[in-house]
N, C-alpha and C. Protein backbone atom coordinates (compact mmCIF):
# COMPACT_ATOMS: atom_id res chain seq x y z
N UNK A 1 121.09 191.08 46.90
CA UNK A 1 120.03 191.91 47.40
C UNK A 1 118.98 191.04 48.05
N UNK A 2 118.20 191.55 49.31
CA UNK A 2 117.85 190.30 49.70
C UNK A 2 115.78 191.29 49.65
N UNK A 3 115.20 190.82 49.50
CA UNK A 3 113.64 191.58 49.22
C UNK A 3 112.73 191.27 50.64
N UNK A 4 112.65 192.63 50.76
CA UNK A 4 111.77 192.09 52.35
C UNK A 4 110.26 192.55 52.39
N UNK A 5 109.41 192.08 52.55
CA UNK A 5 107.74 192.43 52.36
C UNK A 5 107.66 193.97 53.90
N UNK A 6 106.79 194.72 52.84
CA UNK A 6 106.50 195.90 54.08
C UNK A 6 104.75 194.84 54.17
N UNK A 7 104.69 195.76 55.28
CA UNK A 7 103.04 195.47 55.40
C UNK A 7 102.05 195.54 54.39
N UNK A 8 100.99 194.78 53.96
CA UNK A 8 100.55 194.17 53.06
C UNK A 8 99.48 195.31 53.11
N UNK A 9 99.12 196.29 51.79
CA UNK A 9 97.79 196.71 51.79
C UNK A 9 96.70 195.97 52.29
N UNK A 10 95.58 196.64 52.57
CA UNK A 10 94.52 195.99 53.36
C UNK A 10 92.95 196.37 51.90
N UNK A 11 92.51 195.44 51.93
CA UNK A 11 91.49 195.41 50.59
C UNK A 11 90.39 196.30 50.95
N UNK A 12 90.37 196.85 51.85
CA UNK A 12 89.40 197.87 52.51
C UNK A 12 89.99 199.28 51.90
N UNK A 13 91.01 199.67 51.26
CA UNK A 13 91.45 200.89 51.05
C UNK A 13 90.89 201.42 49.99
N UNK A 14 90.57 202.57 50.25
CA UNK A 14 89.75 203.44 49.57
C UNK A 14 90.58 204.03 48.35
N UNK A 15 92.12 203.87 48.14
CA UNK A 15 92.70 203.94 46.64
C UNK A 15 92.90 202.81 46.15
N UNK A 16 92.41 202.91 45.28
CA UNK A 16 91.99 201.50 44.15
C UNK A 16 93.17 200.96 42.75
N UNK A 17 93.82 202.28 43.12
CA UNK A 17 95.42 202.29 41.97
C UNK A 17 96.36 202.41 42.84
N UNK A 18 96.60 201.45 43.47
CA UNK A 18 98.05 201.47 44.53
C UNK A 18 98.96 200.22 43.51
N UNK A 19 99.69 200.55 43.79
CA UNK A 19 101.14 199.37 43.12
C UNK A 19 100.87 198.30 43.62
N UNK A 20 100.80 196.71 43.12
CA UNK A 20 100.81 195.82 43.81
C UNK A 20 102.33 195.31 44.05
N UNK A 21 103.13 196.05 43.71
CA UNK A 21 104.56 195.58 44.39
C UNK A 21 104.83 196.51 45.22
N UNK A 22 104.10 197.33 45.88
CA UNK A 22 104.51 198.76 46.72
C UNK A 22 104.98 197.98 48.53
N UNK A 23 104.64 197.11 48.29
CA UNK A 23 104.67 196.32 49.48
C UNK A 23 106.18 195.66 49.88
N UNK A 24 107.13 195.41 48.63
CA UNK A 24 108.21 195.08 48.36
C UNK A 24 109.06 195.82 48.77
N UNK A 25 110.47 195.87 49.80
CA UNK A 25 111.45 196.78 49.52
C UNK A 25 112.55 196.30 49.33
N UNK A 26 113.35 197.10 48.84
CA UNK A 26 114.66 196.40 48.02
C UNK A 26 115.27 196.46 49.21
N UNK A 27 116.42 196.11 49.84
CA UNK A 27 117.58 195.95 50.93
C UNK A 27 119.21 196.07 50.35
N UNK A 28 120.18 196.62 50.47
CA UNK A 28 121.24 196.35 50.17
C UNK A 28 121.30 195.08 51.32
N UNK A 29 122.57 193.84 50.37
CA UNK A 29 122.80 193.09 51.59
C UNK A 29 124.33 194.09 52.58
N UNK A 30 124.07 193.41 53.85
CA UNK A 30 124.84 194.09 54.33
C UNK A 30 125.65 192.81 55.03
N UNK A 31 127.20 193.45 55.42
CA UNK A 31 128.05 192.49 55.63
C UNK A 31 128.33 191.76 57.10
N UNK A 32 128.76 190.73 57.06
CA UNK A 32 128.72 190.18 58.23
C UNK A 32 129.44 190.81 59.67
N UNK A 33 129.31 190.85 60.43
CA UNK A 33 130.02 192.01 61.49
C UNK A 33 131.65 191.28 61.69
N UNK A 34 132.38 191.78 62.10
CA UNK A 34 133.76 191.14 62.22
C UNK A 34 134.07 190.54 63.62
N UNK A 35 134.62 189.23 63.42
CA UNK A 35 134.32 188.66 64.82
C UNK A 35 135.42 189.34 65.46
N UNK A 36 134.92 189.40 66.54
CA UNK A 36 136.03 189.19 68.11
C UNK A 36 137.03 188.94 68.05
N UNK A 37 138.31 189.85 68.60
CA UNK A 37 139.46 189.27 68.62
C UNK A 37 139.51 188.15 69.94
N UNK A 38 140.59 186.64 70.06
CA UNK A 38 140.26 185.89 70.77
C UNK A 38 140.82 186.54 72.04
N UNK A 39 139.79 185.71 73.79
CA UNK A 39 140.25 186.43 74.49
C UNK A 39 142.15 186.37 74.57
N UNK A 40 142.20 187.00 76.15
CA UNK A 40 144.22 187.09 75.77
C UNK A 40 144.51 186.08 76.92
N UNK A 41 143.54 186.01 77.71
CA UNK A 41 143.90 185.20 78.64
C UNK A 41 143.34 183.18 77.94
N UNK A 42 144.28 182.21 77.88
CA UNK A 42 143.88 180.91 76.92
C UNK A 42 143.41 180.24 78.18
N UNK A 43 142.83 180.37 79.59
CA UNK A 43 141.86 180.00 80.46
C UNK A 43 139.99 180.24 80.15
N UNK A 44 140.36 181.25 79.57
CA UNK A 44 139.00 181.67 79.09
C UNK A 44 138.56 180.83 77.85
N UNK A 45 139.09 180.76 77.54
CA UNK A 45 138.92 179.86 75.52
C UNK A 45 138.65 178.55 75.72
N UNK A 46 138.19 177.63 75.94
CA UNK A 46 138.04 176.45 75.63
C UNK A 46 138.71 175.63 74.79
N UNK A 47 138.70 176.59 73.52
CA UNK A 47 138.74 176.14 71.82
C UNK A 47 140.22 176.30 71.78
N UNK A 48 141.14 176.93 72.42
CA UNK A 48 142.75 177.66 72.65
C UNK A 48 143.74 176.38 72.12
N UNK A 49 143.96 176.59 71.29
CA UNK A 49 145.47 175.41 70.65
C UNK A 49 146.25 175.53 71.60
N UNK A 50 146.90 174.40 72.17
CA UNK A 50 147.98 174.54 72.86
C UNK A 50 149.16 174.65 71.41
N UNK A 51 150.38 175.28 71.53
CA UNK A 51 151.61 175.12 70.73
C UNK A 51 151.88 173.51 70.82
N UNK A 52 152.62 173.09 69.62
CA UNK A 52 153.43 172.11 69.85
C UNK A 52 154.81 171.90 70.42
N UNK A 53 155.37 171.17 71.66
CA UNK A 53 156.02 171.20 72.10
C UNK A 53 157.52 170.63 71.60
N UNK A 54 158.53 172.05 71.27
CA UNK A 54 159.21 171.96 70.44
C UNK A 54 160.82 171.13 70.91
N UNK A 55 160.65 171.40 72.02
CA UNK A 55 161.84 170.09 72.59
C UNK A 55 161.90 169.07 72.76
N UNK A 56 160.49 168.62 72.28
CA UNK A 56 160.62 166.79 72.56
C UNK A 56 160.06 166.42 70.93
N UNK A 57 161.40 165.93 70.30
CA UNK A 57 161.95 165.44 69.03
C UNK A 57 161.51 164.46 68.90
N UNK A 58 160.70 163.60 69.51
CA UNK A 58 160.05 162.29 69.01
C UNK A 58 158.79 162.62 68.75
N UNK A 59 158.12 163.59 68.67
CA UNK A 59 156.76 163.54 68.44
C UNK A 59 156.75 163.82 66.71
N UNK A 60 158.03 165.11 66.58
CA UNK A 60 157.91 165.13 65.25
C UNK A 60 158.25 163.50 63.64
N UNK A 61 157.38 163.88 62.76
CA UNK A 61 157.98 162.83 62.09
C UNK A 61 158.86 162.56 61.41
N UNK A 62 159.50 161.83 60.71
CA UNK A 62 160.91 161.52 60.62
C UNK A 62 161.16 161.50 58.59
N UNK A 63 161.74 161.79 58.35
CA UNK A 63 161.70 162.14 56.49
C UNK A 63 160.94 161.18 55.95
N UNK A 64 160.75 159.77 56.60
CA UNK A 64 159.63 158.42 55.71
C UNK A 64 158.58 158.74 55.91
N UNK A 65 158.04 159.42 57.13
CA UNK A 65 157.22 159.00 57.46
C UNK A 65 156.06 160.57 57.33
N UNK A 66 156.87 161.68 56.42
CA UNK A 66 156.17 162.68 56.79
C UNK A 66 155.04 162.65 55.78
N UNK A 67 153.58 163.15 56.17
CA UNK A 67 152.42 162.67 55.05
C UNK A 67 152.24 164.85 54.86
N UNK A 68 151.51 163.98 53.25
CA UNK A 68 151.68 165.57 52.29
C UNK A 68 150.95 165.07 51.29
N UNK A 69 151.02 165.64 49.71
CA UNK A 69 150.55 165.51 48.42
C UNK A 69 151.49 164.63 48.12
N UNK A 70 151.24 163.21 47.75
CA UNK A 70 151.88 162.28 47.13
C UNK A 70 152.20 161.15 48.35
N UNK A 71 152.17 161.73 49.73
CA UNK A 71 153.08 160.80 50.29
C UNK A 71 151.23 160.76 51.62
N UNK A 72 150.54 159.47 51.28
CA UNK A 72 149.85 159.18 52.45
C UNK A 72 150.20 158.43 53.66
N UNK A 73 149.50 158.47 54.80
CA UNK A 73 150.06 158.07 55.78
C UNK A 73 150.43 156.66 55.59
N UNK A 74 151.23 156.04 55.98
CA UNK A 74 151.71 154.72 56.31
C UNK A 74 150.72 153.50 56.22
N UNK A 75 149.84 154.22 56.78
CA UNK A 75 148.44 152.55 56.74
C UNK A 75 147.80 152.69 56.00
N UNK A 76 147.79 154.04 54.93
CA UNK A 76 147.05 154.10 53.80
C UNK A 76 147.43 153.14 52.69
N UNK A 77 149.00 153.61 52.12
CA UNK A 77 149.78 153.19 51.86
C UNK A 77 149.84 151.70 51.32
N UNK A 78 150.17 151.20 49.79
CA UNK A 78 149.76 149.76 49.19
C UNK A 78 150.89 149.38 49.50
N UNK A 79 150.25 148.08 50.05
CA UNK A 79 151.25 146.77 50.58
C UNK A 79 152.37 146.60 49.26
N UNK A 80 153.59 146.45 50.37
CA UNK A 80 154.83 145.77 48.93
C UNK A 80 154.25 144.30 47.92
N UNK A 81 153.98 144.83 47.06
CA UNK A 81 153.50 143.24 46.10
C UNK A 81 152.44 143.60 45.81
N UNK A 82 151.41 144.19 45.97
CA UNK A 82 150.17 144.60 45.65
C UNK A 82 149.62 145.87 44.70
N UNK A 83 148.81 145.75 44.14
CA UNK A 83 148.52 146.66 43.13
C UNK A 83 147.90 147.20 43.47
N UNK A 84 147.50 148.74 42.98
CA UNK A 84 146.92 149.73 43.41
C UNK A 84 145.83 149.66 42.54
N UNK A 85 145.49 148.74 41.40
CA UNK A 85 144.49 148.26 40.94
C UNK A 85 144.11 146.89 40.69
N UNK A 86 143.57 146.13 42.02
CA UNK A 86 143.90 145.01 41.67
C UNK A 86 142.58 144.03 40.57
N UNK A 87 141.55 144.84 40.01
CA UNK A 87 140.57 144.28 39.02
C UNK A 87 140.99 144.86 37.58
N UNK A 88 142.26 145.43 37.54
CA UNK A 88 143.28 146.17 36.34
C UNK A 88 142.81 144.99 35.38
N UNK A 89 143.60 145.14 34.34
CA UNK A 89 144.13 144.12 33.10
C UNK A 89 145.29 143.05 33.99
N UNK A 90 144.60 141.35 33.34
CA UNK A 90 145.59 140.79 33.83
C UNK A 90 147.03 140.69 33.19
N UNK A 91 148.27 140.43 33.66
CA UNK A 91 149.48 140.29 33.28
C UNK A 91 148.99 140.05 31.65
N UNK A 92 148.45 137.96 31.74
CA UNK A 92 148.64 138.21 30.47
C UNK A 92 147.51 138.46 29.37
N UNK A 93 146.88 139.42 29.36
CA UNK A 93 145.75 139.91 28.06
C UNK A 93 146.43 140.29 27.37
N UNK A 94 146.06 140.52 26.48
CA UNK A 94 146.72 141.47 25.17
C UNK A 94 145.44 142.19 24.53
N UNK A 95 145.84 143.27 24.07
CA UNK A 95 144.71 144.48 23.08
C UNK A 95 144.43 143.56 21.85
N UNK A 96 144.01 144.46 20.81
CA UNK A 96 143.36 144.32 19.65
C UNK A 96 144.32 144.15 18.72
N UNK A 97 145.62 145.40 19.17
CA UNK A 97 146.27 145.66 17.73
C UNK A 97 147.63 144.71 18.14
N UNK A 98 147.74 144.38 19.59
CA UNK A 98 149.09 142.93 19.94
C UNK A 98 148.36 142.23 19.05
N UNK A 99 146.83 141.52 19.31
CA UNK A 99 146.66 140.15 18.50
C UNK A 99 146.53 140.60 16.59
N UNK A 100 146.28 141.27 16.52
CA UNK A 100 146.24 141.57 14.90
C UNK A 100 147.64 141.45 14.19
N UNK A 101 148.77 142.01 15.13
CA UNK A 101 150.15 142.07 14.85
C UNK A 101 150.71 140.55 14.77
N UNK A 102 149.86 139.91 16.14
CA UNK A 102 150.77 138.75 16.03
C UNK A 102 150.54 137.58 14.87
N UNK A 103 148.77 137.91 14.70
CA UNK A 103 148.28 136.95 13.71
C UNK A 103 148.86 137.36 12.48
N UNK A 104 148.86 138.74 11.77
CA UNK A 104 149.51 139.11 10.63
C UNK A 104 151.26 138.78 10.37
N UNK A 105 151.95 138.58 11.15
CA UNK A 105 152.87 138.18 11.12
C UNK A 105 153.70 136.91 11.34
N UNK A 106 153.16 135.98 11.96
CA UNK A 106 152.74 134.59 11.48
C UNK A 106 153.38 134.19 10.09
N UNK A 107 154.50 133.32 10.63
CA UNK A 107 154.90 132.57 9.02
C UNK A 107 154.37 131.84 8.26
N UNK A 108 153.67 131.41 7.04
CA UNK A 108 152.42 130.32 6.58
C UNK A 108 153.47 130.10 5.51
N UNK A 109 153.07 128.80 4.74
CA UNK A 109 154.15 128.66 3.61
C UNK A 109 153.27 128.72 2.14
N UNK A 110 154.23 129.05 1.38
CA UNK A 110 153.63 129.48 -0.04
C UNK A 110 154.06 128.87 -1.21
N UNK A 111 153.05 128.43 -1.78
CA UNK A 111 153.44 127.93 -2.88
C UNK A 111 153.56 128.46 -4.45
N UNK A 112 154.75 128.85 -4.71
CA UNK A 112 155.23 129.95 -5.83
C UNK A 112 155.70 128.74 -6.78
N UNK A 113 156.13 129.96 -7.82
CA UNK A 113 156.81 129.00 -9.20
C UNK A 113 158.02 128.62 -8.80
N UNK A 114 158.55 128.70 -7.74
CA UNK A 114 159.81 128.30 -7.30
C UNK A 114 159.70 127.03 -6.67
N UNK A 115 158.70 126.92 -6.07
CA UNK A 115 158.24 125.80 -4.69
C UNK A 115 157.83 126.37 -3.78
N UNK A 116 157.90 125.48 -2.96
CA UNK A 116 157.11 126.49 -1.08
C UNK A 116 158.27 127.82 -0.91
N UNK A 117 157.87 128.77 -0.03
CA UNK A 117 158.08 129.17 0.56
C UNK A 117 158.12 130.18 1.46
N UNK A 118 158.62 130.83 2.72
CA UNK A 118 157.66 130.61 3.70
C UNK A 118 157.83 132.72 3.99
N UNK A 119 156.78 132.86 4.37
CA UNK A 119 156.71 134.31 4.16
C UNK A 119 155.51 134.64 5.28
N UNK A 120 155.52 136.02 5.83
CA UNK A 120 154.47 136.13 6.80
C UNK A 120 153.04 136.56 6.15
N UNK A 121 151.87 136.75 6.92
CA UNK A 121 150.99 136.58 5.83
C UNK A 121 150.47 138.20 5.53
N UNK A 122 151.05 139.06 5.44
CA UNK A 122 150.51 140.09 4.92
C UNK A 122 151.70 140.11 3.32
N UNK A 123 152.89 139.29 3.54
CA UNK A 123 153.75 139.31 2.28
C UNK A 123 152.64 138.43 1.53
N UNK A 124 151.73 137.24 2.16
CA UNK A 124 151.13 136.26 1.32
C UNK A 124 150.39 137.21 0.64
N UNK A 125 149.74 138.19 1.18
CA UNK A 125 148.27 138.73 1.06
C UNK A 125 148.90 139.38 -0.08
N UNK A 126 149.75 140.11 -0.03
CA UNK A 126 150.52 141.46 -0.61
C UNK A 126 150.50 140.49 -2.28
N UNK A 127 151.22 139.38 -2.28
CA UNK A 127 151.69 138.67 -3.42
C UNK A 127 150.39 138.44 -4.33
N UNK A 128 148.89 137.97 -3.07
CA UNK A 128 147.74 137.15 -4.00
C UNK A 128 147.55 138.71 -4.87
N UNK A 129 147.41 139.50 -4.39
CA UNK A 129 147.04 140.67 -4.62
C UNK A 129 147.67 141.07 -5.64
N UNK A 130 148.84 140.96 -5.59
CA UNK A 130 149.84 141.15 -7.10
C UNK A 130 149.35 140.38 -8.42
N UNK A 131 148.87 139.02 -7.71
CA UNK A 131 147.99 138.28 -9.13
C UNK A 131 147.12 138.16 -9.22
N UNK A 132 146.22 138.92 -8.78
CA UNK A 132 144.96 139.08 -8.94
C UNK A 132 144.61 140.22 -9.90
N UNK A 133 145.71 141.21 -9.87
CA UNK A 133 146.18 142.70 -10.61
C UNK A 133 146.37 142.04 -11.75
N UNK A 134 147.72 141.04 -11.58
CA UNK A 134 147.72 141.11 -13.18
C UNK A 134 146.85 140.34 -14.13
N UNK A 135 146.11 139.35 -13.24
CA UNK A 135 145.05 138.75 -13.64
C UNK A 135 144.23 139.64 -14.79
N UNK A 136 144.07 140.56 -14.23
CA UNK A 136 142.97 141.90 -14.82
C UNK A 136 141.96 142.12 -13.56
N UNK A 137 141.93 142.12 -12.46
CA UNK A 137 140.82 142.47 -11.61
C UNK A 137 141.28 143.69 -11.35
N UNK A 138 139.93 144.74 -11.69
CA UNK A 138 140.56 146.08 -11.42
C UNK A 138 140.06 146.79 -10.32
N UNK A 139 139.93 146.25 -9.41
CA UNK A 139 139.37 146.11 -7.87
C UNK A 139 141.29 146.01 -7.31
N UNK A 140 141.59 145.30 -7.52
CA UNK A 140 143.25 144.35 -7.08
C UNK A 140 144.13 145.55 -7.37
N UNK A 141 143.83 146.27 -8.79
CA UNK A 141 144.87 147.00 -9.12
C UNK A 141 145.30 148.32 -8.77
N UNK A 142 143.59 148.87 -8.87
CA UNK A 142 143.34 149.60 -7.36
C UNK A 142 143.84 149.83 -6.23
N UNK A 143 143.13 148.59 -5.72
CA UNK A 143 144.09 149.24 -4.16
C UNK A 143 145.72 148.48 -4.43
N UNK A 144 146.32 148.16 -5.39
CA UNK A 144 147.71 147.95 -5.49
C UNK A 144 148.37 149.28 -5.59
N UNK A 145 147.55 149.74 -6.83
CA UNK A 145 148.40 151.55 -7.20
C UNK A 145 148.14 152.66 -5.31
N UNK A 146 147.24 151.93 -5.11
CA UNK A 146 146.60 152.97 -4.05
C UNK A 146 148.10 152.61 -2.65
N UNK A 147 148.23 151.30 -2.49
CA UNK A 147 149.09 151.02 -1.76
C UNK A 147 150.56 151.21 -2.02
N UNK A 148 150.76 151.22 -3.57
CA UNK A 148 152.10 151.83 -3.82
C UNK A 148 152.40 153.02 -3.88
N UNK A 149 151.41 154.07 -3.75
CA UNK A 149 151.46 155.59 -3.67
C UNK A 149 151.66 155.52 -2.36
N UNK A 150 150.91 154.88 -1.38
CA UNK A 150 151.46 155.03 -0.03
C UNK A 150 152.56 154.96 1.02
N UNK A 151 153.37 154.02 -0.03
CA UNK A 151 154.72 153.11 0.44
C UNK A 151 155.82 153.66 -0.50
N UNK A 152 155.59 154.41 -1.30
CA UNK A 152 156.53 155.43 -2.25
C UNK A 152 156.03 156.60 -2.40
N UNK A 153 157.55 157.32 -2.16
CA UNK A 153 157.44 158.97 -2.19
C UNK A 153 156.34 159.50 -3.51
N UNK A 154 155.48 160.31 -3.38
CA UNK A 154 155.36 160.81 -4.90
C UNK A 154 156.18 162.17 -5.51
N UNK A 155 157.28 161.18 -6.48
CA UNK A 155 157.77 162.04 -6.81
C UNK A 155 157.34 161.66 -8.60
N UNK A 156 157.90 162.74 -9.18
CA UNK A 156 157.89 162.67 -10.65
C UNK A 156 159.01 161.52 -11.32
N UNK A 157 159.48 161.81 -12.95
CA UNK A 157 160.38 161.01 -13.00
C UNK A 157 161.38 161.05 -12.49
N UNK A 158 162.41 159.89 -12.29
CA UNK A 158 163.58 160.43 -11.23
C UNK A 158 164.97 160.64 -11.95
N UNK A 159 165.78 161.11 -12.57
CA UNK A 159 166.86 161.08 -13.31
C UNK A 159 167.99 160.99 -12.10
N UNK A 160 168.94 160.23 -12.32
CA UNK A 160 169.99 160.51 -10.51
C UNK A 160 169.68 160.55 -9.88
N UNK A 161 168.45 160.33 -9.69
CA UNK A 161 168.16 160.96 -8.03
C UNK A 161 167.34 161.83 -7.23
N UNK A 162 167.25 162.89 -8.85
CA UNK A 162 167.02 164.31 -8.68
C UNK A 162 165.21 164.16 -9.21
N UNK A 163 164.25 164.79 -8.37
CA UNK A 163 163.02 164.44 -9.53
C UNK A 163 162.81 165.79 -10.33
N UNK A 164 162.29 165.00 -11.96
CA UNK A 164 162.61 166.08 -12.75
C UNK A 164 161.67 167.32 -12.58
N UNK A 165 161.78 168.64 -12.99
CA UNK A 165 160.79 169.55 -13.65
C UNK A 165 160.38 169.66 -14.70
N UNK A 166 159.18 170.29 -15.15
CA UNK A 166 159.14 170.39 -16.72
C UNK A 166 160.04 171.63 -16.93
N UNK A 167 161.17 171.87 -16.65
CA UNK A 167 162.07 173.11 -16.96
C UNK A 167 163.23 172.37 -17.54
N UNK A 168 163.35 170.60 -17.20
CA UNK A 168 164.52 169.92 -17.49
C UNK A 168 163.86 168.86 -18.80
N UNK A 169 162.71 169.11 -19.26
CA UNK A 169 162.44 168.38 -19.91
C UNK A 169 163.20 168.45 -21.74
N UNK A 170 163.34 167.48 -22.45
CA UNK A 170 164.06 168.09 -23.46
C UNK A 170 162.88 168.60 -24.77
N UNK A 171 162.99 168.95 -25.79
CA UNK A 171 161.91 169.22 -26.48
C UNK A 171 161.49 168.41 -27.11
N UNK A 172 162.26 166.89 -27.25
CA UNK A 172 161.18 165.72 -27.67
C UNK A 172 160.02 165.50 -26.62
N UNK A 173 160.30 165.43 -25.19
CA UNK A 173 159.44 165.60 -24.33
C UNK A 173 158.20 166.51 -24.52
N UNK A 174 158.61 167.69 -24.77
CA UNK A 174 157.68 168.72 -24.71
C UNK A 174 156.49 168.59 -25.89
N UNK A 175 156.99 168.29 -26.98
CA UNK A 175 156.41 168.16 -28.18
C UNK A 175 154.99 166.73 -27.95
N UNK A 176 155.81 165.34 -27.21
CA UNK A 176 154.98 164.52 -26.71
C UNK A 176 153.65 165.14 -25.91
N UNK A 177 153.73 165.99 -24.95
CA UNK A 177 152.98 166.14 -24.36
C UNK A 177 151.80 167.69 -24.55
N UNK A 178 152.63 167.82 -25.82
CA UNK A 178 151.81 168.78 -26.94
C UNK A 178 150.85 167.86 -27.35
N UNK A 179 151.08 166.98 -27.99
CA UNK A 179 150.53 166.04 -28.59
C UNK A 179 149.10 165.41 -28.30
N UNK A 180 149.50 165.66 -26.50
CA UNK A 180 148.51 164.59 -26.05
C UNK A 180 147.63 165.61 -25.31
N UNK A 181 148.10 166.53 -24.80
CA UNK A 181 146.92 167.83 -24.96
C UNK A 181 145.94 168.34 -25.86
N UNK A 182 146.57 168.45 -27.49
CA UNK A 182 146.05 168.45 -28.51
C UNK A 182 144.67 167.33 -28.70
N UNK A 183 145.39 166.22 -28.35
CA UNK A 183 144.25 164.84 -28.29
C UNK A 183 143.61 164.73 -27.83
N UNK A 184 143.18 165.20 -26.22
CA UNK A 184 142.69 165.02 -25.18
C UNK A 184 141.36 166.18 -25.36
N UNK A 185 142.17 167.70 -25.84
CA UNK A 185 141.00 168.58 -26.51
C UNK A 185 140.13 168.10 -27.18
N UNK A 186 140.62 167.26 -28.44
CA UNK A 186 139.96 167.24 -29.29
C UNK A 186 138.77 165.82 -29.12
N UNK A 187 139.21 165.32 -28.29
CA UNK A 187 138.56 164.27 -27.74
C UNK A 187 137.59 164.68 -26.51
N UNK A 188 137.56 165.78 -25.84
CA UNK A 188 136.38 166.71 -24.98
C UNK A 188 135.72 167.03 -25.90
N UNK A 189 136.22 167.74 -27.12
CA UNK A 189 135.55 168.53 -28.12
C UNK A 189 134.13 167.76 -28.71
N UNK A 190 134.27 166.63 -29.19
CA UNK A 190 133.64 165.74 -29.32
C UNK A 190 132.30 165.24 -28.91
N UNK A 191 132.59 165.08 -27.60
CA UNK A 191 131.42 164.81 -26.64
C UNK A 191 130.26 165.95 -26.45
């Protein structure tokens, strides 16, 4: 809608309650007129495309050379050997998690109750960690149980293969764990 001013009251008017938007009128917009069909005669036109001239086969281009989505013209086009980014990453950098991999895996040698020997160093890390657990540090044992829940299924006990239910348990079982319910009550009870 486009708002067009009528003529502006004049402060001389003798009604003193006139609208101060009375001056405003609304407009529908209206649409652009439809151009001209072009003339028929292409002497008159200036602007007149000639056709392309369809019998002479060398002007058109040839399957290499035709430009589109994906395929730019020829001189656009990156030189054979050259990169289309050439301030990229060089050949040889490496990330964060190549060098973490390569340093963690790194053979170092170890000295066990056996003598040296030679292991990469997250097996080293893995091992101090094992004696540090049984040491008694319960920081070590921690993240040991924490890391063996991660690296083993959690399953229950395993009989064959199969992990058990308490539906396969026998009634010495059951009675045990009577037991320790009983204890465990009576040991809340307490507190």
């Amino acid at each position: 809608m486009t708002i067009v001013p009528k003529k502006l009251p004049t402060r001389s008017s003798p009604e003193p309650d006139i609208d101060p938007y009375a001056h405003l009128v609304v407009r529908a917009r209206t649409r652009r007129p439809i151009p001209t069909p072009a003339p028929e005669n292409d002497d008159d036109d200036p602007f007149a495309k000639t056709p392309l001239a369809r019998d002479d086969q060398s002007e058109m281009p040839s399957k290499g050379d035709r430009v589109g989505y994906g395929k730019p013209p020829k001189a656009h086009r990156f030189k054979k050997g050259q990169s289309g980014n050439p301030k990229g990453r060089p050949k040889g950098a490496k990330g964060l998690k190549a060098l973490a991999r390569k340093l963690l895996t790194e053979k170092v040698a170890v000295r066990t109750g056996g003598g040296l020997k030679r292991m990469n160093k997250v097996e080293a890390m893995l091992h101090k960690l094992a004696e540090q657990a049984f040491a008694g540090n319960l920081r070590a044992i921690t993240l040991l149980f924490h890391l063996y829940q991660e690296s083993v299924p959690d399953l229950a006990i395993v009989k064959g293969g199969v992990p058990l239910s308490p539906m396969d348990m026998d009634e010495h079982d059951r009675a045990i764990l009577a037991q320790l319910r009983k204890s465990l009550i009576e040991g809340a009870g307490d507190e």
